[in-house]
Each structure stands twice: as structure tokens, then as C-alpha cells.
PDB file of N, CA and C in Angstrom:
ATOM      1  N   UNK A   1      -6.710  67.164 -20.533  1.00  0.00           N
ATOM      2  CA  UNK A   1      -5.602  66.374 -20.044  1.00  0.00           C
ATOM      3  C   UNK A   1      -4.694  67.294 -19.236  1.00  0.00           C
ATOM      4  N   UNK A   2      -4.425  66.614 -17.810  1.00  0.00           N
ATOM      5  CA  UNK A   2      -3.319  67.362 -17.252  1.00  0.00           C
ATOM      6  C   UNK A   2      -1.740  67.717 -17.686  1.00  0.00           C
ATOM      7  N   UNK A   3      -0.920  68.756 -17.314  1.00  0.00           N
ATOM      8  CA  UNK A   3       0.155  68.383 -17.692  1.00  0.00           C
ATOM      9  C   UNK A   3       1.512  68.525 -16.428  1.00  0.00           C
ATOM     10  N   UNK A   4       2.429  67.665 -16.509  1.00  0.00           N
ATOM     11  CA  UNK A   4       3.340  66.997 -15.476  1.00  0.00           C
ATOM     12  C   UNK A   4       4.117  67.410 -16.745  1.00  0.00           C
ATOM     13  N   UNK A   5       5.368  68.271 -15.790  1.00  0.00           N
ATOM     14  CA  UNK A   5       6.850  68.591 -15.749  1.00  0.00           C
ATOM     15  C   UNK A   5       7.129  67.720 -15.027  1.00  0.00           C
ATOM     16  N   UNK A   6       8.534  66.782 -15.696  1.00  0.00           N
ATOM     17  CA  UNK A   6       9.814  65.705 -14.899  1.00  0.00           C
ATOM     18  C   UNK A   6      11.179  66.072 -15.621  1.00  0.00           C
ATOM     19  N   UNK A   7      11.669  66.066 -14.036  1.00  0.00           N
ATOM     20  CA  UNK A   7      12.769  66.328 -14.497  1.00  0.00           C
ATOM     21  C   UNK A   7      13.810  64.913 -14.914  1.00  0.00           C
ATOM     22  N   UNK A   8      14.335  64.857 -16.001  1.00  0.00           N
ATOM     23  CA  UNK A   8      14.911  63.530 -15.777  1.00  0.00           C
ATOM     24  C   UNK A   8      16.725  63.198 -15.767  1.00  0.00           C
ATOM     25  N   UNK A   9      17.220  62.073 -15.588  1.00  0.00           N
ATOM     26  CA  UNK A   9      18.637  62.611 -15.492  1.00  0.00           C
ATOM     27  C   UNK A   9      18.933  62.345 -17.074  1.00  0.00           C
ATOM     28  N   UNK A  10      20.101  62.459 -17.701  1.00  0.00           N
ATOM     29  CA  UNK A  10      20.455  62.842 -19.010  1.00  0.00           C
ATOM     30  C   UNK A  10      20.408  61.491 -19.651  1.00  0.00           C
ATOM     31  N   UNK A  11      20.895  60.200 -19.287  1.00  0.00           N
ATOM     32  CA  UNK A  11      21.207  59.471 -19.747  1.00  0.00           C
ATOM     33  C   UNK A  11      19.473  58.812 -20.246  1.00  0.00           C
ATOM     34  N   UNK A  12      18.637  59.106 -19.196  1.00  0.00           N
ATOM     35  CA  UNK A  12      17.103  58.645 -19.583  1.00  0.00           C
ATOM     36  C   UNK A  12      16.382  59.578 -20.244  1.00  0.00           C
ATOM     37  N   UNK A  13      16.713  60.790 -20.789  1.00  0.00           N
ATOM     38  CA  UNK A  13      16.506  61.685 -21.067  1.00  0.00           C
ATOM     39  C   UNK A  13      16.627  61.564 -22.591  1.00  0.00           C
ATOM     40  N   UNK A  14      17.952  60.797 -22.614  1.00  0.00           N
ATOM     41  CA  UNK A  14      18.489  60.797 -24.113  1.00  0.00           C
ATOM     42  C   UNK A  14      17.897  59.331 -24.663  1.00  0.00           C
ATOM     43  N   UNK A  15      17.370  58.463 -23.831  1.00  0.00           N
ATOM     44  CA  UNK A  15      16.793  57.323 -24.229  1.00  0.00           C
ATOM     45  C   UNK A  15      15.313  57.420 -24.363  1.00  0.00           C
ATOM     46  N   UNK A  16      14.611  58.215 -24.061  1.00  0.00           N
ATOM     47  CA  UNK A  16      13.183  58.371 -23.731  1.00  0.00           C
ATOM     48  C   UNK A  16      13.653  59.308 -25.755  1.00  0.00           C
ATOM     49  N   UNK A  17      14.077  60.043 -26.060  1.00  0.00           N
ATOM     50  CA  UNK A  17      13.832  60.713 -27.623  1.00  0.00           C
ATOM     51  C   UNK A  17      14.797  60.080 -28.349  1.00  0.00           C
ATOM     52  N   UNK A  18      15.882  58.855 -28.045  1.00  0.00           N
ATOM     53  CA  UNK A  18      16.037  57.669 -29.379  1.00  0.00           C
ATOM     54  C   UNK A  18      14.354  56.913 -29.346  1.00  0.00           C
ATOM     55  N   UNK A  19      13.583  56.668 -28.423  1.00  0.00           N
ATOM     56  CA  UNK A  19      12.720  55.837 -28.294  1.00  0.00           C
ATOM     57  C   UNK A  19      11.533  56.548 -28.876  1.00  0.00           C
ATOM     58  N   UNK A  20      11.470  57.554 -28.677  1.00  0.00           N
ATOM     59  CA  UNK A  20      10.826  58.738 -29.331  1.00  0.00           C
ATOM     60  C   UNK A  20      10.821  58.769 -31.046  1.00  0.00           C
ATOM     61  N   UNK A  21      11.514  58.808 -31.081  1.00  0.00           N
ATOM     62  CA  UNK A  21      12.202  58.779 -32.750  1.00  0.00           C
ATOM     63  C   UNK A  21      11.881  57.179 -33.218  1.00  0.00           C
ATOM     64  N   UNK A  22      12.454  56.317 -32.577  1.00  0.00           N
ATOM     65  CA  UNK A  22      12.337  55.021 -32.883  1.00  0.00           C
ATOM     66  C   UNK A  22      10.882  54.686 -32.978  1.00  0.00           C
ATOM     67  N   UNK A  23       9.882  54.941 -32.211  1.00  0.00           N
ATOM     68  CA  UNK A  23       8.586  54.202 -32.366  1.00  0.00           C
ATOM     69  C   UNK A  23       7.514  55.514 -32.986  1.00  0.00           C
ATOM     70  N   UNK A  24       8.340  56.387 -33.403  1.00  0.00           N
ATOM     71  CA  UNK A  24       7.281  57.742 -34.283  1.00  0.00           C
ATOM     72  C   UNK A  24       6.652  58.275 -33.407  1.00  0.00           C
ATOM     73  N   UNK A  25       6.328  58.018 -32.021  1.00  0.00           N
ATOM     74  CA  UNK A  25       5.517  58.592 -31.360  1.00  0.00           C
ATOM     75  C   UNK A  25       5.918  59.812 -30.409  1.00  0.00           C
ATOM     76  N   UNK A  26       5.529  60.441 -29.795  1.00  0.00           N
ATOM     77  CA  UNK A  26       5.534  61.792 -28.661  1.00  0.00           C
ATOM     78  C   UNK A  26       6.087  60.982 -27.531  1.00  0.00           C
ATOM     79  N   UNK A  27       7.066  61.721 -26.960  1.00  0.00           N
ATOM     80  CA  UNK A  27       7.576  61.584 -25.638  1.00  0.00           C
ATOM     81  C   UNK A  27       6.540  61.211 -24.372  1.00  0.00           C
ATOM     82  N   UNK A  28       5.652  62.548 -25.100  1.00  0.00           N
ATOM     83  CA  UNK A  28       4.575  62.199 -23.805  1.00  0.00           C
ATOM     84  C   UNK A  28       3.787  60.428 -23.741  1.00  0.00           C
ATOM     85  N   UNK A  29       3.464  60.356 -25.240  1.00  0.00           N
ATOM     86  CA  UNK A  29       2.999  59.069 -25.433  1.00  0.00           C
ATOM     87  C   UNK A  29       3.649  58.232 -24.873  1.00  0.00           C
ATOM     88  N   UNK A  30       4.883  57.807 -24.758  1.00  0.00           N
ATOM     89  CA  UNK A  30       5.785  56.822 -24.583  1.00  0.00           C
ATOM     90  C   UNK A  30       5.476  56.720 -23.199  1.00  0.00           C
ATOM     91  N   UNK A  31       5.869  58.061 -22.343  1.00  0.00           N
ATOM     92  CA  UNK A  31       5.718  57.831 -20.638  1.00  0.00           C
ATOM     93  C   UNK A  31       4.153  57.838 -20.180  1.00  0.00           C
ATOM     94  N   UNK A  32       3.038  57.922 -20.961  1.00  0.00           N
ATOM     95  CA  UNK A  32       2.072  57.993 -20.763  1.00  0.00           C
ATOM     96  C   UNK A  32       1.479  55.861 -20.842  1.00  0.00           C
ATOM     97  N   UNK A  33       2.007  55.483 -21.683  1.00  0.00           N
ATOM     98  CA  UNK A  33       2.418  54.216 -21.766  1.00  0.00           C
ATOM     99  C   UNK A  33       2.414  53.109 -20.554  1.00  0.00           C
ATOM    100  N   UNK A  34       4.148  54.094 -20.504  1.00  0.00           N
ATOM    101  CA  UNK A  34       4.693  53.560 -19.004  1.00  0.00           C
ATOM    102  C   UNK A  34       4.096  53.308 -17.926  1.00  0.00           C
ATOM    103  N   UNK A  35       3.627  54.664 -17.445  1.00  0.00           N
ATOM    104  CA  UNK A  35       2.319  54.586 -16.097  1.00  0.00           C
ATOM    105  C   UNK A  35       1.653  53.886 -16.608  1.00  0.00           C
ATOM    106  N   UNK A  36       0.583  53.763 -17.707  1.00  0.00           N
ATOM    107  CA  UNK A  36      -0.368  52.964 -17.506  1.00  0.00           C
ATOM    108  C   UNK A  36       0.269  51.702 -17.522  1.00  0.00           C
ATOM    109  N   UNK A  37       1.436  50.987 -17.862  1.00  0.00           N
ATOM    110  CA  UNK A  37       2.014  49.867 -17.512  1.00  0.00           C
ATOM    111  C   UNK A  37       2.042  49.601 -16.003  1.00  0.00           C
ATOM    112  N   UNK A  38       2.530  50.396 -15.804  1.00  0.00           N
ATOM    113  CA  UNK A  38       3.158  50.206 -13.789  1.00  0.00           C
ATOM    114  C   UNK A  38       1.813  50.561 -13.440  1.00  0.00           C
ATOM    115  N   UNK A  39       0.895  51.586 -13.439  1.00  0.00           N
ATOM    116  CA  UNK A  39       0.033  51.141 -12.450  1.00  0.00           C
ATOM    117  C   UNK A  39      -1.127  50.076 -12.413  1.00  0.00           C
ATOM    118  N   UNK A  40      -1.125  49.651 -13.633  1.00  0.00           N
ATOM    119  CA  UNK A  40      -1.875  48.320 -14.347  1.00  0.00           C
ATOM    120  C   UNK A  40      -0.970  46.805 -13.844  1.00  0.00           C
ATOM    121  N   UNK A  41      -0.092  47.205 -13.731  1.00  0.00           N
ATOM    122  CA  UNK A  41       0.849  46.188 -13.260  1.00  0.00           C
ATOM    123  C   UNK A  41       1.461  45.046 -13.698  1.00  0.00           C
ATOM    124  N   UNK A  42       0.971  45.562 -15.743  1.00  0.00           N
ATOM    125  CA  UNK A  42       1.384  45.002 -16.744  1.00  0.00           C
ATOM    126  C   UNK A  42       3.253  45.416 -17.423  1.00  0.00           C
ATOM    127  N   UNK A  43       3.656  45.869 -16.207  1.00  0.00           N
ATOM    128  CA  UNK A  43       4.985  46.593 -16.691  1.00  0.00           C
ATOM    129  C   UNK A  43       6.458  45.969 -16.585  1.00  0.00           C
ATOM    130  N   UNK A  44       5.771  44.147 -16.435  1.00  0.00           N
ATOM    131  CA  UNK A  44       7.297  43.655 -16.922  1.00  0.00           C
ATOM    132  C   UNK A  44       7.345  43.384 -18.486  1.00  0.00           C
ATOM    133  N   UNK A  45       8.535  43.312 -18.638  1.00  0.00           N
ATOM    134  CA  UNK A  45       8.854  43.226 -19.695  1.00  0.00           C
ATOM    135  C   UNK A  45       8.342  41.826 -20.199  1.00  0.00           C
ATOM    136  N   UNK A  46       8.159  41.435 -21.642  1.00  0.00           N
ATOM    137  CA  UNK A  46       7.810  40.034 -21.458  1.00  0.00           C
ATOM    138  C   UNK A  46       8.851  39.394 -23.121  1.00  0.00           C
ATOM    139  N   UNK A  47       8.428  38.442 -23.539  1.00  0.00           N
ATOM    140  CA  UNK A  47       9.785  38.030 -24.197  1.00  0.00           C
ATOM    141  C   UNK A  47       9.436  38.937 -25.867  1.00  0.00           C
ATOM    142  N   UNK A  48       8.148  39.046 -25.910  1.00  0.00           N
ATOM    143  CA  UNK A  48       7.841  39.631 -27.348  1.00  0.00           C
ATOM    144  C   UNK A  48       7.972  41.066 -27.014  1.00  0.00           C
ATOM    145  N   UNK A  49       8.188  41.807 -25.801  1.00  0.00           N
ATOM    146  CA  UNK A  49       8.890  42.672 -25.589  1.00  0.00           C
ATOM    147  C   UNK A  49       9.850  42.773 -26.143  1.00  0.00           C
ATOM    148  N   UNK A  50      10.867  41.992 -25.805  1.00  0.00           N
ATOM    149  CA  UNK A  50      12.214  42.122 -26.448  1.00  0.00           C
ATOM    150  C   UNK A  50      12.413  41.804 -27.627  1.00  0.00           C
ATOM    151  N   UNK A  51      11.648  40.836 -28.011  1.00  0.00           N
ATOM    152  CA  UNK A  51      12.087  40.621 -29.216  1.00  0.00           C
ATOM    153  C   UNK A  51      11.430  41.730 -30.656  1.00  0.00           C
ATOM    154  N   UNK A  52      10.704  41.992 -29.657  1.00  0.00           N
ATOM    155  CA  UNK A  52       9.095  42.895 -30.996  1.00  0.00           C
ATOM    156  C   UNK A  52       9.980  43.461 -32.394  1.00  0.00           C
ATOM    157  N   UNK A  53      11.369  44.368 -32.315  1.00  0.00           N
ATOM    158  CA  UNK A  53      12.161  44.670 -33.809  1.00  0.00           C
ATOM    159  C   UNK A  53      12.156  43.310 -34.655  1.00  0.00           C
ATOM    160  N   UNK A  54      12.093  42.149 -34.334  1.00  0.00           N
ATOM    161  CA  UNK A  54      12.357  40.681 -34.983  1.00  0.00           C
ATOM    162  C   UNK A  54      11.194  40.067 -35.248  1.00  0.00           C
ATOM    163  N   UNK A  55      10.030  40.647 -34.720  1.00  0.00           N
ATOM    164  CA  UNK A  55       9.014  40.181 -35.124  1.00  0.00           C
ATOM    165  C   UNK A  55       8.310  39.902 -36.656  1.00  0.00           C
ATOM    166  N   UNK A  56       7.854  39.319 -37.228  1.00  0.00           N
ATOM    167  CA  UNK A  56       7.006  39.390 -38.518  1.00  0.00           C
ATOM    168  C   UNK A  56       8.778  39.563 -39.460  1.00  0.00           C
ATOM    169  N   UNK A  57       9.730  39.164 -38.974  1.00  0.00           N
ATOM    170  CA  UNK A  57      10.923  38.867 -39.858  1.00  0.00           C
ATOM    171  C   UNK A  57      11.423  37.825 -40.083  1.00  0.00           C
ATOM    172  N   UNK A  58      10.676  36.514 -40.276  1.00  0.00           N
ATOM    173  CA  UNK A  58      11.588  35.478 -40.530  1.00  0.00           C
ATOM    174  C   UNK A  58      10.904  35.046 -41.832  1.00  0.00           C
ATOM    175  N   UNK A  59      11.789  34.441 -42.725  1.00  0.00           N
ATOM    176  CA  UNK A  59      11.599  33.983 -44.204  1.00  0.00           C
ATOM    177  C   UNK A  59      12.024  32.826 -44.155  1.00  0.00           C
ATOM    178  N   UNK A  60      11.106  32.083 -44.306  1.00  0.00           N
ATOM    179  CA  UNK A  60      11.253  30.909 -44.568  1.00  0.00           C
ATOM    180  C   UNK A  60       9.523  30.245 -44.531  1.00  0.00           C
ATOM    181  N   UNK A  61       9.189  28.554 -44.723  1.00  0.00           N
ATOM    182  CA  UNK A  61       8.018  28.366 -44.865  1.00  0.00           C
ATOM    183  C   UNK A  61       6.863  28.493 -43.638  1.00  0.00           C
ATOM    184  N   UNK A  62       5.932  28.681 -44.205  1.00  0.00           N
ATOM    185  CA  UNK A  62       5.062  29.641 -42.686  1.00  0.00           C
ATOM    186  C   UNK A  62       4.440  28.138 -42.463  1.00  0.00           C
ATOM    187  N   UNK A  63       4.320  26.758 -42.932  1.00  0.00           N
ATOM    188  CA  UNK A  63       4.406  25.634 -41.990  1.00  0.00           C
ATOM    189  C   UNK A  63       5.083  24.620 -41.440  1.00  0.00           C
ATOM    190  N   UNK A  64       6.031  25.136 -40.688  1.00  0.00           N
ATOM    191  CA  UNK A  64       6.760  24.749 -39.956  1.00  0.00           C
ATOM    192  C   UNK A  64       6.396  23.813 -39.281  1.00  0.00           C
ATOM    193  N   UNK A  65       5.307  24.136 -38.176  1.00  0.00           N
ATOM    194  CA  UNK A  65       4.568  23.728 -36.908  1.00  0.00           C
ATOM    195  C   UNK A  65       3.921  22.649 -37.426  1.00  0.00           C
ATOM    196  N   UNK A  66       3.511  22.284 -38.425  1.00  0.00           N
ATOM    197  CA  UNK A  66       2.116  21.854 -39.318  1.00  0.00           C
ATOM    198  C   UNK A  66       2.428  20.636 -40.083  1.00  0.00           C
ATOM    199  N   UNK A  67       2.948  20.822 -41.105  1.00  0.00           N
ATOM    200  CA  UNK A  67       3.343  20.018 -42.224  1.00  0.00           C
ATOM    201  C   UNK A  67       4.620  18.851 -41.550  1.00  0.00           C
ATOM    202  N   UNK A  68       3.905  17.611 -41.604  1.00  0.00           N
ATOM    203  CA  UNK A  68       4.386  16.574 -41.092  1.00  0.00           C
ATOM    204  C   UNK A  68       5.907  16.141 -42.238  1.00  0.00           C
ATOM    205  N   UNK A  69       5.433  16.588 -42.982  1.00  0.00           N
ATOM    206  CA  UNK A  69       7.256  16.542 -43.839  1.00  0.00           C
ATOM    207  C   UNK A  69       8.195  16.999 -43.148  1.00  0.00           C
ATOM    208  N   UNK A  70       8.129  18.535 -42.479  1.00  0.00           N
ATOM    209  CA  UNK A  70       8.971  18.983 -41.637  1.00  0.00           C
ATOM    210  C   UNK A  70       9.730  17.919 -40.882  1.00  0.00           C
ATOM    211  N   UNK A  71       8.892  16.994 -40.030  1.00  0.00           N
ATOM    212  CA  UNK A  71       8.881  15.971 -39.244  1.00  0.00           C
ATOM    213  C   UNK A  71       9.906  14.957 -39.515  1.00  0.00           C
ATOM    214  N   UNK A  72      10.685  14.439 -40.604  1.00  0.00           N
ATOM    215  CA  UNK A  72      10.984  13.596 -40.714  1.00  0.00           C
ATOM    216  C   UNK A  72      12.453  13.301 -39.999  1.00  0.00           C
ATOM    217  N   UNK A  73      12.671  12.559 -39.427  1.00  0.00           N
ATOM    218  CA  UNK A  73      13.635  12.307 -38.403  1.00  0.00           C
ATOM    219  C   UNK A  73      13.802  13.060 -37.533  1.00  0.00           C
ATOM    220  N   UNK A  74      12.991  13.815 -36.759  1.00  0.00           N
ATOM    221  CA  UNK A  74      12.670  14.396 -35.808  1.00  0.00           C
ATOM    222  C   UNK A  74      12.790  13.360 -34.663  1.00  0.00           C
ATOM    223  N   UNK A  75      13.568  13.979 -33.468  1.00  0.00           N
ATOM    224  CA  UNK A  75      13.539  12.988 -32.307  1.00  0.00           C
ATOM    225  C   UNK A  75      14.852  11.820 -32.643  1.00  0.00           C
ATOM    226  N   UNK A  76      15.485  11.571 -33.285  1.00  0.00           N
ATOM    227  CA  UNK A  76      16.110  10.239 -33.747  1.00  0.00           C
ATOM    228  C   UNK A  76      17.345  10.682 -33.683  1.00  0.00           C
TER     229      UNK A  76
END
């Protein structure tokens, strides 16, 4: 594997190792990520992007969608 020196300005600098810290992984990993996002051209953000910390966190009954009881006066 090659290796690339960047220089970056401070404020992305200091967000690239909270993000670092935050997802357990290597700096390098994170921007290694990135490119393959942007040049894949998979690098917008999308909504489970944002939301992904909230994910697999809600308590309550897992049939919601399903169970026609839910349903009742729905629409009315």
C-alpha cells in the first residue's frame, strides 16, 4: 500500500480524530473510505447516514408496520 502525506487545515484535522475515536477506526481508514466514496460516486450523504448513531435504538413493538391492531382508527 502506498503512502500520501495531507496536509489538512485544523478545524478538519480535529474532526477527522473525534471521528477517529468515534468509529474505533485509523485515520487512514476513515479517509481511505472517503475516496473510495467520491471516486465511486457513492459520496452523498444519504438519510441512514445521518441518522446511523439512532439506528437499532428504538423500543417499542417491532410490529408496527404489520399487526393490523396498530391500525385502528388510522386515517379517521
Amino acid at each position: 500500500m502506498k503512502t500520501l502525506s495531507v496536509k489538512l487545515p485544523e478545524p478538519l484535522a480535529k474532526w477527522l480524530a473525534g471521528e477517529s475515536r468515534l468509529r474505533k477506526r485509523s485515520r487512514s481508514e476513515i479517509v481511505r473510505d472517503a475516496l473510495e466514496r467520491f471516486r465511486s460516486g457513492t459520496g452523498k450523504t444519504t438519510c441512514h447516514d445521518l441518522m446511523q448513531d439512532a439506528c437499532g435504538s428504538f423500543k417499542g413493538s417491532p410490529d408496527l408496520s404489520t399487526n393490523p391492531r396498530h391500525f385502528a382508527g388510522f386515517g379517521r
